[in-house]
C-alpha atoms as a PDB file:
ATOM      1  CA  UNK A   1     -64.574 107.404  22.581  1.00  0.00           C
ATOM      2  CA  UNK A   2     -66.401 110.261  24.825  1.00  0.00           C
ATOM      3  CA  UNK A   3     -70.202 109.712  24.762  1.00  0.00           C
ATOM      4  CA  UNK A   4     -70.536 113.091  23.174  1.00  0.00           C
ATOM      5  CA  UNK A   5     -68.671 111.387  20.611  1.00  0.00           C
ATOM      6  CA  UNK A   6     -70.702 108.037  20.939  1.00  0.00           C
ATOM      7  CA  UNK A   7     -74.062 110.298  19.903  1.00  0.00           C
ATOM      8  CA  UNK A   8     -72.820 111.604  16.356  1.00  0.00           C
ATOM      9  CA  UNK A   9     -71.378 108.204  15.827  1.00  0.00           C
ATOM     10  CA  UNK A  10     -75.469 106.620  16.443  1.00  0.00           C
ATOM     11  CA  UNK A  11     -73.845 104.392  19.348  1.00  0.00           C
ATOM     12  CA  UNK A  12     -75.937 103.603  22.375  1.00  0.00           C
ATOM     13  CA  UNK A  13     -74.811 106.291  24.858  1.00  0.00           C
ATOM     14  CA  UNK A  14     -75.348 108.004  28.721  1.00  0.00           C
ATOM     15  CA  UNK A  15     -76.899 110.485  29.439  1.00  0.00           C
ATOM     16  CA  UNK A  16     -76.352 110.583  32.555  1.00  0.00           C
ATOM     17  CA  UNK A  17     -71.943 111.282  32.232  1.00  0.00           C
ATOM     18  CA  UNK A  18     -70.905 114.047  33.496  1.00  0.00           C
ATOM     19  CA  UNK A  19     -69.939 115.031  30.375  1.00  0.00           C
ATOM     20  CA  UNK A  20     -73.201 115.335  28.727  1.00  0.00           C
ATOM     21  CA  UNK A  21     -74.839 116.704  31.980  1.00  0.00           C
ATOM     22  CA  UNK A  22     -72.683 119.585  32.050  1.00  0.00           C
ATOM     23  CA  UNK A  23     -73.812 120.258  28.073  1.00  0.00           C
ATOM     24  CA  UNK A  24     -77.103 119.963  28.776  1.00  0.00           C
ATOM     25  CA  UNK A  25     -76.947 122.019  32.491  1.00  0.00           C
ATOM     26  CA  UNK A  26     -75.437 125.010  30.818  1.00  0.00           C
ATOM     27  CA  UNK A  27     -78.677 125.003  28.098  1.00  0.00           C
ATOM     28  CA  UNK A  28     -81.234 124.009  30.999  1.00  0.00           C
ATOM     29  CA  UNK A  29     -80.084 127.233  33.006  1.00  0.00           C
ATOM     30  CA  UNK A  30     -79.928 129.405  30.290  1.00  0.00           C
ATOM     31  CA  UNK A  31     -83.306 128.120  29.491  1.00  0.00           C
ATOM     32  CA  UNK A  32     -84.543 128.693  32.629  1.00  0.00           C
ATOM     33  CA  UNK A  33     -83.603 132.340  32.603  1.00  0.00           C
ATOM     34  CA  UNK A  34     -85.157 133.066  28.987  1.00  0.00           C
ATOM     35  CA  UNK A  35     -88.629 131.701  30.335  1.00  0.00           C
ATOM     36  CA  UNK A  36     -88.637 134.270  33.807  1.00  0.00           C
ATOM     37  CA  UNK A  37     -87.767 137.318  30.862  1.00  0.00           C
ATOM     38  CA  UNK A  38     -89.961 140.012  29.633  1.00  0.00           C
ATOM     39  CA  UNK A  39     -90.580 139.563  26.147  1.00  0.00           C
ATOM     40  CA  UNK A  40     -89.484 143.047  25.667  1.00  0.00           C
ATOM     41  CA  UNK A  41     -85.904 142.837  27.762  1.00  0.00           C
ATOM     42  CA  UNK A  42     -83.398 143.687  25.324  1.00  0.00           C
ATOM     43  CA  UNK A  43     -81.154 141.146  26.581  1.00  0.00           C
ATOM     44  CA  UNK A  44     -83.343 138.373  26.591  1.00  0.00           C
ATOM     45  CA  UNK A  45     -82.921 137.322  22.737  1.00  0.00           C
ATOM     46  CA  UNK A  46     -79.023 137.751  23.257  1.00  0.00           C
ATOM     47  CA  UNK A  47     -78.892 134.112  25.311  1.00  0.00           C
ATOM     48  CA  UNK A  48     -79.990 132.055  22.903  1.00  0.00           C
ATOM     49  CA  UNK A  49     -76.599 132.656  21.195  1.00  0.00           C
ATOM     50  CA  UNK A  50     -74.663 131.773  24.638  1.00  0.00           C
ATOM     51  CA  UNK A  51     -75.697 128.045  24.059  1.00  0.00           C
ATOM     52  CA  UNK A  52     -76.946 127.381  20.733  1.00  0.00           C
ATOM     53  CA  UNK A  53     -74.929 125.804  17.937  1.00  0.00           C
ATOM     54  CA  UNK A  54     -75.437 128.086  15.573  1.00  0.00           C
ATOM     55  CA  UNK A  55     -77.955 130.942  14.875  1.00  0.00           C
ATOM     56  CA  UNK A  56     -78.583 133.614  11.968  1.00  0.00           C
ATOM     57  CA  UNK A  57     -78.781 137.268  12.941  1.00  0.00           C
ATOM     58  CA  UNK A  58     -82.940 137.266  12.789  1.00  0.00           C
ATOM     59  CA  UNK A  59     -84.530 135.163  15.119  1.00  0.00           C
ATOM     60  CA  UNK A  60     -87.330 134.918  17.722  1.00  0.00           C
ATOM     61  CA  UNK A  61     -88.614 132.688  19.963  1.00  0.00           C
ATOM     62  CA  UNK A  62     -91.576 133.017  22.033  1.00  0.00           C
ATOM     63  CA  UNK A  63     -91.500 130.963  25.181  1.00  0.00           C
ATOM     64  CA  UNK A  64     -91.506 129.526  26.949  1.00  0.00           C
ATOM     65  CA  UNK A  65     -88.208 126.965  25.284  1.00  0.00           C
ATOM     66  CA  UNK A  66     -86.747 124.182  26.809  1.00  0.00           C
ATOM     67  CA  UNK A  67     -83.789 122.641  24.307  1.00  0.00           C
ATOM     68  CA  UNK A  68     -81.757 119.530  25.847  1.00  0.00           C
ATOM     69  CA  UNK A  69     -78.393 120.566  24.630  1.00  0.00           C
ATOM     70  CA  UNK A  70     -78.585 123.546  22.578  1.00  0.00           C
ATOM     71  CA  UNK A  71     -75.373 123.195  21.245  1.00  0.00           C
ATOM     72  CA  UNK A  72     -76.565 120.721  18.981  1.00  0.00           C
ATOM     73  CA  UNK A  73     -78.557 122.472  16.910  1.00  0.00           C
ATOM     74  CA  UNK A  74     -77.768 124.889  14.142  1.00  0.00           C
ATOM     75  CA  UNK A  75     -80.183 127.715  13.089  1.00  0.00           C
ATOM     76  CA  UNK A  76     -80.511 129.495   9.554  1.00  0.00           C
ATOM     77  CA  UNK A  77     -81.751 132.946   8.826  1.00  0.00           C
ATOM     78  CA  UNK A  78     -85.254 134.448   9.825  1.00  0.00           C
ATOM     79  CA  UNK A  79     -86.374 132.136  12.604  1.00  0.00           C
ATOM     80  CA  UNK A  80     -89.671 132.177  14.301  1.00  0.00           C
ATOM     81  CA  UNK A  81     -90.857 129.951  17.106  1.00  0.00           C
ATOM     82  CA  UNK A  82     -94.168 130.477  18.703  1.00  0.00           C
ATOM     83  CA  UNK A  83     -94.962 129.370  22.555  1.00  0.00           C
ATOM     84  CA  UNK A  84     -93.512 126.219  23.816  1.00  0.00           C
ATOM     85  CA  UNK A  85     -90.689 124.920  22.029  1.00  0.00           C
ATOM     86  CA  UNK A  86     -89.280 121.826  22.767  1.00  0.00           C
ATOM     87  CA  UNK A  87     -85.868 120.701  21.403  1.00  0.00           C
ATOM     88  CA  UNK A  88     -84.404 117.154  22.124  1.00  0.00           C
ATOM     89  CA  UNK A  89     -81.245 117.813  20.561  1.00  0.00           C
ATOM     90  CA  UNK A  90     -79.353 114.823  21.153  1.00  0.00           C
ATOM     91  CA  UNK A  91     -78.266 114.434  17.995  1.00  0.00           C
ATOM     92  CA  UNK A  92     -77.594 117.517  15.033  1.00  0.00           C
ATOM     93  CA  UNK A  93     -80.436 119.200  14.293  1.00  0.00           C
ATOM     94  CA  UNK A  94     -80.625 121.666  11.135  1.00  0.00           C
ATOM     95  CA  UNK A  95     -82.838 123.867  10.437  1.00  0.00           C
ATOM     96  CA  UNK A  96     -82.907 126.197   7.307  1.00  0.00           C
ATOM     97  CA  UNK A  97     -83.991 129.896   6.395  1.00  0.00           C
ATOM     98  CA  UNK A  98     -87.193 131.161   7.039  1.00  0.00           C
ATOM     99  CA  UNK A  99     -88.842 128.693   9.004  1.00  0.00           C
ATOM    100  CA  UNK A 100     -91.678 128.948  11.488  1.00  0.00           C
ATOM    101  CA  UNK A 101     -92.963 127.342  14.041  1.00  0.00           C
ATOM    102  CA  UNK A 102     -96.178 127.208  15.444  1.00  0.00           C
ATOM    103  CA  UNK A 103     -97.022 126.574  19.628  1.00  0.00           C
ATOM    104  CA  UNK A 104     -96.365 123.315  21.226  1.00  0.00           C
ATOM    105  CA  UNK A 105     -93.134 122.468  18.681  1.00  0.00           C
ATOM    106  CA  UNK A 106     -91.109 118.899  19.452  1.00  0.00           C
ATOM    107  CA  UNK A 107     -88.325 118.080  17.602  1.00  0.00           C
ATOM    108  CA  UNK A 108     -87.416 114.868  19.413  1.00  0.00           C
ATOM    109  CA  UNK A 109     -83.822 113.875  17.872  1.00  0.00           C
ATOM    110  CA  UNK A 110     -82.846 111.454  20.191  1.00  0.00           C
ATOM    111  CA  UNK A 111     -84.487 107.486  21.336  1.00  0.00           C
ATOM    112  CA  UNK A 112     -84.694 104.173  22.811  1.00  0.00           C
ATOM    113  CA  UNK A 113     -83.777 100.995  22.244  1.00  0.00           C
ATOM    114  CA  UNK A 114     -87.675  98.927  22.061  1.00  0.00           C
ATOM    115  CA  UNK A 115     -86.156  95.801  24.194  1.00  0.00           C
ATOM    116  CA  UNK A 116     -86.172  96.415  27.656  1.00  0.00           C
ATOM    117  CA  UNK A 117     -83.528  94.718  28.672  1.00  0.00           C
ATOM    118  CA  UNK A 118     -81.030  96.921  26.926  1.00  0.00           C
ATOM    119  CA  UNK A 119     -82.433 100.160  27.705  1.00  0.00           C
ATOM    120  CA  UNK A 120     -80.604  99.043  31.336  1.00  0.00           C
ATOM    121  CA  UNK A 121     -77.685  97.049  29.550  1.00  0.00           C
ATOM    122  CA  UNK A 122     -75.267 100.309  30.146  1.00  0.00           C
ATOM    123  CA  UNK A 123     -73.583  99.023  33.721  1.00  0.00           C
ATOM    124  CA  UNK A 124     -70.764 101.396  34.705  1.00  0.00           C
ATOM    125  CA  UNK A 125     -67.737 100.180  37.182  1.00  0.00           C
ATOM    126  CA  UNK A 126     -68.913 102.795  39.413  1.00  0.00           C
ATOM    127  CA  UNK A 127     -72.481 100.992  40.214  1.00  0.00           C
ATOM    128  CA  UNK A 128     -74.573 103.479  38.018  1.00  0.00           C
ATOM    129  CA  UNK A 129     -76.949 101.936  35.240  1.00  0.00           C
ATOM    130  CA  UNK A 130     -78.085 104.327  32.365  1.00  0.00           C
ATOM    131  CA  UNK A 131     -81.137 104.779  30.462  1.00  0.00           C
ATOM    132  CA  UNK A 132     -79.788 104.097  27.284  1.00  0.00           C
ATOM    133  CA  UNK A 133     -79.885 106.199  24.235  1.00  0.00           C
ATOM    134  CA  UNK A 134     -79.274 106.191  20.501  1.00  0.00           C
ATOM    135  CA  UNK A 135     -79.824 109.413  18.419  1.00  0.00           C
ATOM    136  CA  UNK A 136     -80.531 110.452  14.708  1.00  0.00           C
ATOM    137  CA  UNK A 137     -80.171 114.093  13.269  1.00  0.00           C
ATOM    138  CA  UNK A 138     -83.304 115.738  11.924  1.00  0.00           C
ATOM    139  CA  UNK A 139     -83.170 117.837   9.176  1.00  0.00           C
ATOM    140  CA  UNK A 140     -85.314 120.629   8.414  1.00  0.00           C
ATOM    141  CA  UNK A 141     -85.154 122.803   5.125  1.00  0.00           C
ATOM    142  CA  UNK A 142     -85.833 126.173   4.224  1.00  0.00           C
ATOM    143  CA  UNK A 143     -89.208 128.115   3.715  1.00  0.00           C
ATOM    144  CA  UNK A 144     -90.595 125.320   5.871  1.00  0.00           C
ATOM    145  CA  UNK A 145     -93.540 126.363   8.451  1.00  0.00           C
ATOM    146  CA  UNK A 146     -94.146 123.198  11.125  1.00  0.00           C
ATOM    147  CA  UNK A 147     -97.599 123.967  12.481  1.00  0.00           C
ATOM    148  CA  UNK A 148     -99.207 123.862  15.930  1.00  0.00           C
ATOM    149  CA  UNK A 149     -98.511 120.487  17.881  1.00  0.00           C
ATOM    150  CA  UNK A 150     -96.707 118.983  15.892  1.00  0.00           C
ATOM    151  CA  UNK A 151     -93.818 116.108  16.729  1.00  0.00           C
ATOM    152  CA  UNK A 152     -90.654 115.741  14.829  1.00  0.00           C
ATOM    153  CA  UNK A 153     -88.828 112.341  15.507  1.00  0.00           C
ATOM    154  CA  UNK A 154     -85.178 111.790  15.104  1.00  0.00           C
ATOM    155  CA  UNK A 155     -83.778 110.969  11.757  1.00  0.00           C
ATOM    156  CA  UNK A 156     -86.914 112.924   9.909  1.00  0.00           C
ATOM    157  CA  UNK A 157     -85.412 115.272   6.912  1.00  0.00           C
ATOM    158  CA  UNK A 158     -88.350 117.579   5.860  1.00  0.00           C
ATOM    159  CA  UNK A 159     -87.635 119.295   2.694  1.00  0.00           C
ATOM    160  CA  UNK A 160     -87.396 122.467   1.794  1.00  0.00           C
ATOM    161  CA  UNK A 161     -91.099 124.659   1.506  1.00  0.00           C
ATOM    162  CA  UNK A 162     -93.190 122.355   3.201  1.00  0.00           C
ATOM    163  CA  UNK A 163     -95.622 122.649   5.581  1.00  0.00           C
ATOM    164  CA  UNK A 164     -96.213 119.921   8.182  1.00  0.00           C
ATOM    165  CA  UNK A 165    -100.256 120.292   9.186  1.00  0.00           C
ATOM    166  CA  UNK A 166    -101.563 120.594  13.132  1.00  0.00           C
ATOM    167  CA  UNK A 167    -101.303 117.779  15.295  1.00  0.00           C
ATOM    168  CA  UNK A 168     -98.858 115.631  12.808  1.00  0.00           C
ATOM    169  CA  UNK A 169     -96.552 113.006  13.970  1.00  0.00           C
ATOM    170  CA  UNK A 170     -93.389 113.079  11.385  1.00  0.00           C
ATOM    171  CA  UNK A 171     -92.030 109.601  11.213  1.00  0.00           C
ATOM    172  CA  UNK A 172     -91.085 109.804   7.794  1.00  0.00           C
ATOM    173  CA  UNK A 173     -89.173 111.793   5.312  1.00  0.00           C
ATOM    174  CA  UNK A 174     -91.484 114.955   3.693  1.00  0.00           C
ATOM    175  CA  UNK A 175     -90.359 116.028   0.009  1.00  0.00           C
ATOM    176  CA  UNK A 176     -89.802 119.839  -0.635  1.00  0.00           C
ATOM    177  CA  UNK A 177     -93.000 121.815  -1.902  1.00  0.00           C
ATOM    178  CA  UNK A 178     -95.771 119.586  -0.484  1.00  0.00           C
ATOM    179  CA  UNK A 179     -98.108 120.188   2.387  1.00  0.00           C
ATOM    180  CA  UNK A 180     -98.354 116.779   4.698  1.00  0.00           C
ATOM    181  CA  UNK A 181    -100.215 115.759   7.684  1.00  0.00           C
ATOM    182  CA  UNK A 182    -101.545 112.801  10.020  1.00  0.00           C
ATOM    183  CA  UNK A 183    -100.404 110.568  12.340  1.00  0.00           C
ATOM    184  CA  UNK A 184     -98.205 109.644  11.212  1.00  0.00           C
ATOM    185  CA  UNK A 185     -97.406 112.575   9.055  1.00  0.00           C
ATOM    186  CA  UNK A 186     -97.593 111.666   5.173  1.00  0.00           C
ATOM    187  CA  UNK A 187     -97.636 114.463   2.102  1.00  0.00           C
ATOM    188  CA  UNK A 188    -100.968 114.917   1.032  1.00  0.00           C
ATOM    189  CA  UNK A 189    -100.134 117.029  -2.065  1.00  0.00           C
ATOM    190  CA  UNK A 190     -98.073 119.581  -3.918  1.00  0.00           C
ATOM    191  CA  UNK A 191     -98.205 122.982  -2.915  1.00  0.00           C
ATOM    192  CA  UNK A 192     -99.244 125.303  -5.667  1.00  0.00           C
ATOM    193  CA  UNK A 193    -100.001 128.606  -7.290  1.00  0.00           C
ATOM    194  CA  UNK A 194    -103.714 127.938  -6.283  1.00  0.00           C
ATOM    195  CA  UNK A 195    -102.871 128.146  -2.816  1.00  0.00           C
ATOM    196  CA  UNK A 196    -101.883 131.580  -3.218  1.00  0.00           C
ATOM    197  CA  UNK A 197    -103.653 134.276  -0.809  1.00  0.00           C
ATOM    198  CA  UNK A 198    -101.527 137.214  -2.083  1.00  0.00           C
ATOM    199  CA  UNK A 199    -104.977 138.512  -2.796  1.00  0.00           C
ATOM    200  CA  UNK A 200    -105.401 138.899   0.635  1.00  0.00           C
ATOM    201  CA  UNK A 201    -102.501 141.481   0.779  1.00  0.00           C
END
């Protein structure tokens, strides 16, 4: 079993193989090269598609983005990311249509293990130790806005129109429709018609 293979079965895993590094290199550099971009170069928005998993047509992310692997996550329709995204995409990550992001974004879909000893258990035959890993999906749905610092952990599935309050730490599943916040992140209550501001229009 490849450790690519090791992540989406939730094994312990290396991240330091060559196999993963070369994933994660190809993201890093294309990375890199979004950040030095102009906003307004035409062929900046064009590279997220060179190393993401999958994307729909409307997107935009601010910068600066960092993701780990890029090819890990998969992207709906109508996308918005504001400044500072960071994606730890060891495992899947899904997000749905029309969601937004405020600055300061971490979806952290990867971990490790709490004893200390086994974070170092990995011993290779060719003298390296690794860090280990373990990694859970996150899944986001659609209509869902994630606001200013906020941090996503691995094996979170927000649902879909929800909207996940400044500063939050999601540990926990979010149902659809309901507006949570805290650390950690809990639903406070439903959103409803009484939140409307279409009289602001």
């Amino acid at each position: 079993m490849g450790e690519e293979e090791k992540i989406f079965a939730g094994r312990l895993f290396d991240n330091r193989a060559p196999e993963l590094k070369n994933i994660k290199h190809k993201a890093h550099v294309l990375c890199q090269k979004y950040n030095t971009m102009d906003e307004y170069d035409g062929g900046r928005l064009p590279l997220i598609k060179e190393f993401i998993g999958g994307i729909g047509e409307k997107y935009y992310f601010q910068g600066p983005i960092q993701f780990n692997y890029g090819s890990h996550t998969y992207i709906g329709d109508n996308f918005f990311a504001n400044f500072n995204l960071t994606v730890m995409d060891d495992a899947r990550i899904y997000i749905g249509d029309n969601v937004m992001f405020g600055p300061n974004v971490s979806l952290m879909a990867t971990n490790h293990p709490l004893i200390a000893e086994e974070r170092t258990a990995m011993q290779y035959p060719d003298g390296h130790v690794s860090m280990s890993e373990f990694a859970e999906e996150i899944h986001i749905g659609h209509n869902v806005w994630i606001a200013a610092n906020v941090v996503v952990t691995g094996g979170v599935h927000i649902g879909d129109g929800a909207v996940i309050g400044a500063g939050s730490v999601v540990t926990k599943d979010i149902p659809a429709g309901y507006v949570a916040f805290g650390v950690p992140c809990r639903p406070v209550r439903k959103i409803t018609e009484q939140d409307s501001k279409k009289h602001l229009l």
